[in-house]
PDB file of N, CA and C in Angstrom:
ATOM      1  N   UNK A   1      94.394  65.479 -20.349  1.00  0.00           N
ATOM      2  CA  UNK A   1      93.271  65.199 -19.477  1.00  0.00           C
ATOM      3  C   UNK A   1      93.063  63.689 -19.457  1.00  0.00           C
ATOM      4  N   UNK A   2      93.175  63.193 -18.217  1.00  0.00           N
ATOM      5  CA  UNK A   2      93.229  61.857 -18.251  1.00  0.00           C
ATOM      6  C   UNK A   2      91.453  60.962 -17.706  1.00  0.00           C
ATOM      7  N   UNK A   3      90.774  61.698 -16.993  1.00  0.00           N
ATOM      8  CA  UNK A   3      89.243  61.836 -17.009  1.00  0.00           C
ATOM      9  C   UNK A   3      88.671  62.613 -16.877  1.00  0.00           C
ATOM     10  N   UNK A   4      87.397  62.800 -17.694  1.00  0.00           N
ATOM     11  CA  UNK A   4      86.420  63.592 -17.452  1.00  0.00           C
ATOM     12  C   UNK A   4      85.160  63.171 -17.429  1.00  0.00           C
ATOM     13  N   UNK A   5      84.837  63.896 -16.456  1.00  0.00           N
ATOM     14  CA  UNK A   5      82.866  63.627 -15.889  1.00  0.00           C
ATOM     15  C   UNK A   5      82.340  64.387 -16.440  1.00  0.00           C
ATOM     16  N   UNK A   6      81.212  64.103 -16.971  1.00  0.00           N
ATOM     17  CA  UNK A   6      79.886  64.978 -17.067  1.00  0.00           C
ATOM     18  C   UNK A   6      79.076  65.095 -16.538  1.00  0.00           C
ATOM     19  N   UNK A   7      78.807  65.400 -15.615  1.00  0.00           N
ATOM     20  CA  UNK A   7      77.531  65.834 -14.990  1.00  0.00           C
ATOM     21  C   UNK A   7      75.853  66.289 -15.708  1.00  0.00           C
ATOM     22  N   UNK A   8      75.172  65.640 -15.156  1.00  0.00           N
ATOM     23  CA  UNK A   8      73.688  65.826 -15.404  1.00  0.00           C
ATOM     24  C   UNK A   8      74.192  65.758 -17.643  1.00  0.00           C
ATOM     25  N   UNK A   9      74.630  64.759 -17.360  1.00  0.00           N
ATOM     26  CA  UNK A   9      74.742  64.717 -19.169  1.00  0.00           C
ATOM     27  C   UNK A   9      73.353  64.428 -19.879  1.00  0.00           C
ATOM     28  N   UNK A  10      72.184  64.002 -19.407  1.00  0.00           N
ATOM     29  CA  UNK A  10      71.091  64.016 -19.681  1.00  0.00           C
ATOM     30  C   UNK A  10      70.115  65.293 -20.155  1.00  0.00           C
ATOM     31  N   UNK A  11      70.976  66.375 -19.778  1.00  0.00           N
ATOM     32  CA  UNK A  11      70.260  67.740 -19.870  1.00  0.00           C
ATOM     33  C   UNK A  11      70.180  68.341 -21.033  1.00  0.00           C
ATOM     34  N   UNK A  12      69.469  68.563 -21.565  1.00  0.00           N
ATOM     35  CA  UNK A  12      69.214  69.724 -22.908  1.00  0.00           C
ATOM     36  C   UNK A  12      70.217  70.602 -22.788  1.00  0.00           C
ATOM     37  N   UNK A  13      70.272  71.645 -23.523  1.00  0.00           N
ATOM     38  CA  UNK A  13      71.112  72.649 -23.466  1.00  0.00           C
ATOM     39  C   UNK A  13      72.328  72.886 -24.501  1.00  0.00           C
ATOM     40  N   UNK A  14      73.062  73.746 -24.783  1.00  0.00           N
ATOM     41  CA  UNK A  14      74.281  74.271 -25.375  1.00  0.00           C
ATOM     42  C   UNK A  14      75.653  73.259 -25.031  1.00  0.00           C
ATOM     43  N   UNK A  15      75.914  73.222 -23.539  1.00  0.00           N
ATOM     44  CA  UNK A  15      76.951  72.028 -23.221  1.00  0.00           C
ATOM     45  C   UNK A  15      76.753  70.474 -23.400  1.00  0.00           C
ATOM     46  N   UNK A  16      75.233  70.109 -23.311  1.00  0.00           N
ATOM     47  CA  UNK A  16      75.245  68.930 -23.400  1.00  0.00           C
ATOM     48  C   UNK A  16      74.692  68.751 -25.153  1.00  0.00           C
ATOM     49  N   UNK A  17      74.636  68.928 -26.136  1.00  0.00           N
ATOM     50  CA  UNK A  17      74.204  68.503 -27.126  1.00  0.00           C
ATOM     51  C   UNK A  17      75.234  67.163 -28.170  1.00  0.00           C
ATOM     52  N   UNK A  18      74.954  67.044 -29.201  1.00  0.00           N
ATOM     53  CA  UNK A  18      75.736  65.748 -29.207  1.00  0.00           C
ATOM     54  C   UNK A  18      77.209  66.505 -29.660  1.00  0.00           C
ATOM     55  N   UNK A  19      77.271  67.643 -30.235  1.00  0.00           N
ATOM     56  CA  UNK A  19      78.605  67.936 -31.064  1.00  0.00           C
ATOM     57  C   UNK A  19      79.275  68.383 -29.780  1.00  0.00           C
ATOM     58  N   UNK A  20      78.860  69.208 -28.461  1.00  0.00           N
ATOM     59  CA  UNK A  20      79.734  69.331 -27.156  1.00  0.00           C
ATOM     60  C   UNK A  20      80.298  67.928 -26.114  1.00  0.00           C
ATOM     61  N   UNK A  21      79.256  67.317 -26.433  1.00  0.00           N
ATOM     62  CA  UNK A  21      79.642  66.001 -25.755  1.00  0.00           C
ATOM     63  C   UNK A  21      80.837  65.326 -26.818  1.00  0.00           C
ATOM     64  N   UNK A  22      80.662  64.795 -27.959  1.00  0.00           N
ATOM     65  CA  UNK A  22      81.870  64.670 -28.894  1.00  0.00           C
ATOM     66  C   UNK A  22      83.088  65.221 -28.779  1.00  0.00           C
ATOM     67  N   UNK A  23      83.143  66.434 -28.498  1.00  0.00           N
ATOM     68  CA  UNK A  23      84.200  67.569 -28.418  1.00  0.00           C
ATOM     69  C   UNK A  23      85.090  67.007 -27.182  1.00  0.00           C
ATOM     70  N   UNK A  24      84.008  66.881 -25.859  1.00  0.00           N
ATOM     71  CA  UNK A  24      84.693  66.473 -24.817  1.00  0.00           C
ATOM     72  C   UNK A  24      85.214  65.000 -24.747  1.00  0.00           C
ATOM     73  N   UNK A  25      84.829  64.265 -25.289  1.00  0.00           N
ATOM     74  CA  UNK A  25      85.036  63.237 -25.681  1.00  0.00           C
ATOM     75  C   UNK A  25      86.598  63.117 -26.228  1.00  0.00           C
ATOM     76  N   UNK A  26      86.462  63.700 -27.577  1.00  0.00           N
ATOM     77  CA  UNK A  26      87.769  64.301 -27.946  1.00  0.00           C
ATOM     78  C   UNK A  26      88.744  64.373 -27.507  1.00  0.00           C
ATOM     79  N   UNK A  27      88.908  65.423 -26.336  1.00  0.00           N
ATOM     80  CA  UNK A  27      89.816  65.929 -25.119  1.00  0.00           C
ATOM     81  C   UNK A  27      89.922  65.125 -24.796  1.00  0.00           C
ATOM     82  N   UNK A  28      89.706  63.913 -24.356  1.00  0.00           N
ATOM     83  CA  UNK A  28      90.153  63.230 -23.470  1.00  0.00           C
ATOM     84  C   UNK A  28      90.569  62.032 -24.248  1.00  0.00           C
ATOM     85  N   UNK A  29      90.187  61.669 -25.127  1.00  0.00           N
ATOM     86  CA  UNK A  29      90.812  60.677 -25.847  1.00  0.00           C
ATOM     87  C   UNK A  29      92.558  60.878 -26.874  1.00  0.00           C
ATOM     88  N   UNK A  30      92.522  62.224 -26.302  1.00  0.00           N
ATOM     89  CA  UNK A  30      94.190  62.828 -27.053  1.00  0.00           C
ATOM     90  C   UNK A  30      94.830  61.936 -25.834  1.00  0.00           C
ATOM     91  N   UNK A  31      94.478  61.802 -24.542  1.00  0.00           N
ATOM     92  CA  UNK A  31      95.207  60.720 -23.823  1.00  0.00           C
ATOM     93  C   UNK A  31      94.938  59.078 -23.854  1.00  0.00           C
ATOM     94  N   UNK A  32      95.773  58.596 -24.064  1.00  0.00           N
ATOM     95  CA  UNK A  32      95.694  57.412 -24.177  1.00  0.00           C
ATOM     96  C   UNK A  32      95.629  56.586 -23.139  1.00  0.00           C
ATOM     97  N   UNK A  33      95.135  56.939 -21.816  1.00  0.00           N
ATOM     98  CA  UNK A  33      94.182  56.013 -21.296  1.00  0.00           C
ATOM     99  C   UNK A  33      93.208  57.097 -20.508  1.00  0.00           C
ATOM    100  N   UNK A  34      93.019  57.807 -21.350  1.00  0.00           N
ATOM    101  CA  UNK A  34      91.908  58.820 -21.350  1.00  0.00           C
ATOM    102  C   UNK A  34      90.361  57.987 -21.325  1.00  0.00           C
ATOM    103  N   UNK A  35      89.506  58.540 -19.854  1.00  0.00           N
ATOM    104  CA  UNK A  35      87.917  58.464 -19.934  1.00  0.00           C
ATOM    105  C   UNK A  35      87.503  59.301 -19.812  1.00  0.00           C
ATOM    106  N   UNK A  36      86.118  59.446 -20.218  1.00  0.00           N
ATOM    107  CA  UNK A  36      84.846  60.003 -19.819  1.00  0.00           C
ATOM    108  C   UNK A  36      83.626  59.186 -19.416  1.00  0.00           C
ATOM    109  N   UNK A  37      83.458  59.967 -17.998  1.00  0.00           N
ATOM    110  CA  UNK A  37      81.746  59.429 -17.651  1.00  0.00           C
ATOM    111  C   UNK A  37      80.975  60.168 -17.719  1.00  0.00           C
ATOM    112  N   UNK A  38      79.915  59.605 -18.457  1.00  0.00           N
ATOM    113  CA  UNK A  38      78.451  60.444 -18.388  1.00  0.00           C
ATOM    114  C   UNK A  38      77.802  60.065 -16.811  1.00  0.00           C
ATOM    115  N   UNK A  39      76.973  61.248 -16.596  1.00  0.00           N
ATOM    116  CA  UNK A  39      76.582  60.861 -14.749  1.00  0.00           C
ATOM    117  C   UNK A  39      74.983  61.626 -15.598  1.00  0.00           C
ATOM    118  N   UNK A  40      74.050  60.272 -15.398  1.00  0.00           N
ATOM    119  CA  UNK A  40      72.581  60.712 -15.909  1.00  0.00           C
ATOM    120  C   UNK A  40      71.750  59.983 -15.959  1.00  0.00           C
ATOM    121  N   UNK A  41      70.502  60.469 -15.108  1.00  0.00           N
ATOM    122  CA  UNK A  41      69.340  59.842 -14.893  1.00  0.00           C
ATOM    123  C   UNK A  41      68.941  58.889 -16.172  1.00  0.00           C
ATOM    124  N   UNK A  42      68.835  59.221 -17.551  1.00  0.00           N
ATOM    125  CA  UNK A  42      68.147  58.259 -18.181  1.00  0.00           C
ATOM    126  C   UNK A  42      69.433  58.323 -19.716  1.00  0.00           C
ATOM    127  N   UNK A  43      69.293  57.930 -20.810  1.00  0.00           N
ATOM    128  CA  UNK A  43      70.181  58.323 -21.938  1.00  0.00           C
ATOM    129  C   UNK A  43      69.420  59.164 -22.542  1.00  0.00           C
ATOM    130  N   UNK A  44      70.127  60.110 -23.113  1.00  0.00           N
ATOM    131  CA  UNK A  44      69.644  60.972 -23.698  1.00  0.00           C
ATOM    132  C   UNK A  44      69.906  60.558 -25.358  1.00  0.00           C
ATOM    133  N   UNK A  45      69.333  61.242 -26.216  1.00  0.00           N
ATOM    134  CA  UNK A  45      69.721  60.851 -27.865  1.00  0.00           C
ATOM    135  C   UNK A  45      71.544  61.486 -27.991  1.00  0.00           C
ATOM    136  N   UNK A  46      71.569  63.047 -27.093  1.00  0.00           N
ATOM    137  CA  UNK A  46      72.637  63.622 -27.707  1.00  0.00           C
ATOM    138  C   UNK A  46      73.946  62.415 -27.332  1.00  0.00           C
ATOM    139  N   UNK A  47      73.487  61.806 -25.487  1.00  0.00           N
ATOM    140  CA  UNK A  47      74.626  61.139 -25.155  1.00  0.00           C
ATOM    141  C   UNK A  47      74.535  59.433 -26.171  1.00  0.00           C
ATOM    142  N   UNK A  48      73.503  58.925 -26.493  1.00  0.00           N
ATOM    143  CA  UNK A  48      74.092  58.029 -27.133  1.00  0.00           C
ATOM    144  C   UNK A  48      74.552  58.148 -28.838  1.00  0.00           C
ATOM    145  N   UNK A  49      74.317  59.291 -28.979  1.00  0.00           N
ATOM    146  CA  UNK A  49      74.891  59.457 -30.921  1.00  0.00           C
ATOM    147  C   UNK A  49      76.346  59.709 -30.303  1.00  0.00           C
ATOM    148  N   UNK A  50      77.226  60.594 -29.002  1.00  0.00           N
ATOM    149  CA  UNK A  50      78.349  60.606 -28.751  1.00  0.00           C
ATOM    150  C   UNK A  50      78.869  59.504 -28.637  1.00  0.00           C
ATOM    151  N   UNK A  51      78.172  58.098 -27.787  1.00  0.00           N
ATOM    152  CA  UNK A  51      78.974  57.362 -27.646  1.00  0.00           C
ATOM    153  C   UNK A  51      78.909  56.458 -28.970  1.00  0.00           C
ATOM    154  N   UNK A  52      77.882  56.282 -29.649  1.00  0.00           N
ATOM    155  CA  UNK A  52      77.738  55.547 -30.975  1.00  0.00           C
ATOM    156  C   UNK A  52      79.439  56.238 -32.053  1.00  0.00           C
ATOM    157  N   UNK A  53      79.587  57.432 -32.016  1.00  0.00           N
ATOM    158  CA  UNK A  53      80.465  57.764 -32.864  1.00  0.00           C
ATOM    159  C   UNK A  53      81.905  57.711 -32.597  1.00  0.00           C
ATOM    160  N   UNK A  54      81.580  58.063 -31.078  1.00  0.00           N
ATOM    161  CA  UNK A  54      83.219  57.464 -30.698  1.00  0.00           C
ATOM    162  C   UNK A  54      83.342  55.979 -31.041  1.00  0.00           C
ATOM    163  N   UNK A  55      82.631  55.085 -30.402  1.00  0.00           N
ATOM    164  CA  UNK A  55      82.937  53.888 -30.799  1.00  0.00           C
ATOM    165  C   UNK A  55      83.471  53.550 -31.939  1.00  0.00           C
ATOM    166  N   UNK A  56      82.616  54.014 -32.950  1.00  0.00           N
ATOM    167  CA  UNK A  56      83.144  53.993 -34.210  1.00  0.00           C
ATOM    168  C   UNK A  56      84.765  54.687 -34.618  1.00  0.00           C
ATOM    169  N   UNK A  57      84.535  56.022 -34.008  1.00  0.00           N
ATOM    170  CA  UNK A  57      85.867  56.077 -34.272  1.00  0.00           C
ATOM    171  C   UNK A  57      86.926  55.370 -33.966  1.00  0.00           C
ATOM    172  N   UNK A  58      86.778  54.899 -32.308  1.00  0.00           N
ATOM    173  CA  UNK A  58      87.692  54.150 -31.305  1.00  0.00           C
ATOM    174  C   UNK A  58      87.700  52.599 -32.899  1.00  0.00           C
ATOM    175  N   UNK A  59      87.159  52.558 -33.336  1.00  0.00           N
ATOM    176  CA  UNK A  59      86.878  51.202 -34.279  1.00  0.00           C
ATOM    177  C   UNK A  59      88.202  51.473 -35.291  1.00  0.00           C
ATOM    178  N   UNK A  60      87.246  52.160 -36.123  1.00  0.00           N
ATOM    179  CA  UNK A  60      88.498  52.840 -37.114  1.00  0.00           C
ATOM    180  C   UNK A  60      89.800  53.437 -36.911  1.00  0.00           C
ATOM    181  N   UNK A  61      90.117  54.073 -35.389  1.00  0.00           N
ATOM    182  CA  UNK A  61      91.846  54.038 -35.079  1.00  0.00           C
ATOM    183  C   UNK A  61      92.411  52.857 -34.845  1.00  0.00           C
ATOM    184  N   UNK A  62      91.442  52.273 -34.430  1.00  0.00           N
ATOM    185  CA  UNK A  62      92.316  51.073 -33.858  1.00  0.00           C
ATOM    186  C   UNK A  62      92.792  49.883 -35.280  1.00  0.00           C
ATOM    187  N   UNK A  63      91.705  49.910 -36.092  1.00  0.00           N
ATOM    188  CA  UNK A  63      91.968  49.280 -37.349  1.00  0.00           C
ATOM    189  C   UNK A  63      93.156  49.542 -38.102  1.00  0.00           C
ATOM    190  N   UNK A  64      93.274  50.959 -38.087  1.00  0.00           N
ATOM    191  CA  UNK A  64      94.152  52.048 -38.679  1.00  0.00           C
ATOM    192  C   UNK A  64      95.685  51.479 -37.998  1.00  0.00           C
ATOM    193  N   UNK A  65      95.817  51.763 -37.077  1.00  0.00           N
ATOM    194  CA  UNK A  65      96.896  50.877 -35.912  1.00  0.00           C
ATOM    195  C   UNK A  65      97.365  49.887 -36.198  1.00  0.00           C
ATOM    196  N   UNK A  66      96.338  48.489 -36.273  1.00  0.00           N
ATOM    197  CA  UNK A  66      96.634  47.270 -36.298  1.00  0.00           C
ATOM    198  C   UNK A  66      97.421  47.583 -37.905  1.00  0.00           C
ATOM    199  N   UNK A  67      96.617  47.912 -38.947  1.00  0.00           N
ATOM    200  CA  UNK A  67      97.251  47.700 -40.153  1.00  0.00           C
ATOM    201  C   UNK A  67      98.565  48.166 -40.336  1.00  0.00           C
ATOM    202  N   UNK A  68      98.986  49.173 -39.323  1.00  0.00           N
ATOM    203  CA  UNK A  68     100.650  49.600 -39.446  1.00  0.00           C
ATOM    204  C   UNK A  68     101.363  49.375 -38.351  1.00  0.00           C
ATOM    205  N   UNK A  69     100.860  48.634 -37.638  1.00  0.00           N
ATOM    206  CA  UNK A  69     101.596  48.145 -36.089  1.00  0.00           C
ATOM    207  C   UNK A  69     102.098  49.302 -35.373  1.00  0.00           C
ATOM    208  N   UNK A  70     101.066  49.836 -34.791  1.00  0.00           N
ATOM    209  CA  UNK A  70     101.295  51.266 -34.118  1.00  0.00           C
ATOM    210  C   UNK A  70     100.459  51.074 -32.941  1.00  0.00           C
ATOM    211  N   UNK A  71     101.128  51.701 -32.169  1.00  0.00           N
ATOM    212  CA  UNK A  71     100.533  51.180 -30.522  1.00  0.00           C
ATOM    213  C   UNK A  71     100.272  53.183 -29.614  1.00  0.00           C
ATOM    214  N   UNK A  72      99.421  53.841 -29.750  1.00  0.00           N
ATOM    215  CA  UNK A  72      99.117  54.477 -28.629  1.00  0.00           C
ATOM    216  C   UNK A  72      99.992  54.963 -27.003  1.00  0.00           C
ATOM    217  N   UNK A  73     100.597  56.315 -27.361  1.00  0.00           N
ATOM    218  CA  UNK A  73     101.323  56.500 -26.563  1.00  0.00           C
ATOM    219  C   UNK A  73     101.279  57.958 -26.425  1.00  0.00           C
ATOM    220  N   UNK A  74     100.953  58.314 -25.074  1.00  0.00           N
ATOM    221  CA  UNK A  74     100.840  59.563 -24.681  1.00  0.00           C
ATOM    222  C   UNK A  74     102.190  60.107 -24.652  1.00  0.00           C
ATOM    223  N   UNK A  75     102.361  61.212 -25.086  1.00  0.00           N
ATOM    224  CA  UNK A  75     103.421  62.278 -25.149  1.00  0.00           C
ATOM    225  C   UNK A  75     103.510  62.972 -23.440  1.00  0.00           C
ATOM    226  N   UNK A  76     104.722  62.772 -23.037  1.00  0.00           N
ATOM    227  CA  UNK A  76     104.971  63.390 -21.078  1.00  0.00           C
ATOM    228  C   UNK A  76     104.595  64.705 -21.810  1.00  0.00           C
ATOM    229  N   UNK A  77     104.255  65.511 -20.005  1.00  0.00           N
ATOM    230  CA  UNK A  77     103.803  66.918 -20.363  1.00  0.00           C
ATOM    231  C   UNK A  77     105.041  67.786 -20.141  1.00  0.00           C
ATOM    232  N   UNK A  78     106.173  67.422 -20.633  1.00  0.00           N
ATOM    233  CA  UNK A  78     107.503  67.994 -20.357  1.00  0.00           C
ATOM    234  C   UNK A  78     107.660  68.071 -22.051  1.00  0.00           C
ATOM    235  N   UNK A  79     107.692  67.173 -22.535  1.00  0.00           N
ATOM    236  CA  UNK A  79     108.218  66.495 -23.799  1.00  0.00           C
ATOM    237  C   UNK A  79     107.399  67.534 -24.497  1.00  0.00           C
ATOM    238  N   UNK A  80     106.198  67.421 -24.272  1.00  0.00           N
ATOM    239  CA  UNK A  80     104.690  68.615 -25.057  1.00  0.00           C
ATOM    240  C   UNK A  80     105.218  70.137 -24.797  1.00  0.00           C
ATOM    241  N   UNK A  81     105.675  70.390 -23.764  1.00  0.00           N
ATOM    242  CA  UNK A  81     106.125  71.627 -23.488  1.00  0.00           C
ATOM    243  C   UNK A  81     106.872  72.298 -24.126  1.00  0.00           C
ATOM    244  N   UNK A  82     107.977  71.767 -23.889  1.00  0.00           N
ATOM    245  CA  UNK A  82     109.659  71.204 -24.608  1.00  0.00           C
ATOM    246  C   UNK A  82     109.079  71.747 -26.628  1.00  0.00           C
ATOM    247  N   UNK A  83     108.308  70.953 -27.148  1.00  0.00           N
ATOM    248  CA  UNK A  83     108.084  71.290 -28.603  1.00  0.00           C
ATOM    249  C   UNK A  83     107.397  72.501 -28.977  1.00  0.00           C
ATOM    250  N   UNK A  84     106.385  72.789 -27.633  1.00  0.00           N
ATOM    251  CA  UNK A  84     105.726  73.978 -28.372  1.00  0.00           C
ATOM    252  C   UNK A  84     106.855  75.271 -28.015  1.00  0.00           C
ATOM    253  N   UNK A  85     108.037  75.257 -27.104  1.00  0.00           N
ATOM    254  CA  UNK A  85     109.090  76.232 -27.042  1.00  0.00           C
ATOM    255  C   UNK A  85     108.551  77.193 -25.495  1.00  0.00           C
ATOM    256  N   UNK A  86     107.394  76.504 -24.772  1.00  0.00           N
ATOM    257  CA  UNK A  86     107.315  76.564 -23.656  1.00  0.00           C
ATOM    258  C   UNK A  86     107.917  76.375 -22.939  1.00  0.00           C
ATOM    259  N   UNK A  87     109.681  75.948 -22.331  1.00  0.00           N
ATOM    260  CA  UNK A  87     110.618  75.783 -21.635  1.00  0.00           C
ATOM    261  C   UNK A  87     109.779  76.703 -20.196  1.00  0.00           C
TER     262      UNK A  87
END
């Protein structure tokens, strides 16, 4: 998944709380030039503890990286196929 929107991410609820927003977050960051936009009237707490923790994470991979000279590279969706024996 190379972007994903959220819609009305401002909203209470089961999909928008901070551990679903994280999750989606997630998903999309397995691609490496993977986004997500939040689309929302005001910030909510759940959407900024998501983006507070990604950051952090985005912090700590990237640290992680630099210290072993490793550079971010999406796997083709042939190659992904190909390993799980999906031919």
């Amino acid at each position: 998944v190379g972007l994903v929107l959220v819609l009305n991410a401002d909203s209470g609820g089961l999909c928008r709380d901070t551990d679903s927003l994280t999750q989606i977050c997630g998903r999309a960051a397995r691609n490496s030039k993977g986004k997500v936009v939040f689309y929302a009237e005001k910030d909510s707490d759940a959407m900024l503890q998501c983006i507070t923790k990604s950051k952090e994470r985005r912090r700590q991979q990237e640290e992680y990286n630099r210290a072993r000279n490793l550079a971010p590279v999406s796997v083709p969706a042939a190659a992904a196929r190909h390993q799980l024996g999906a031919n």
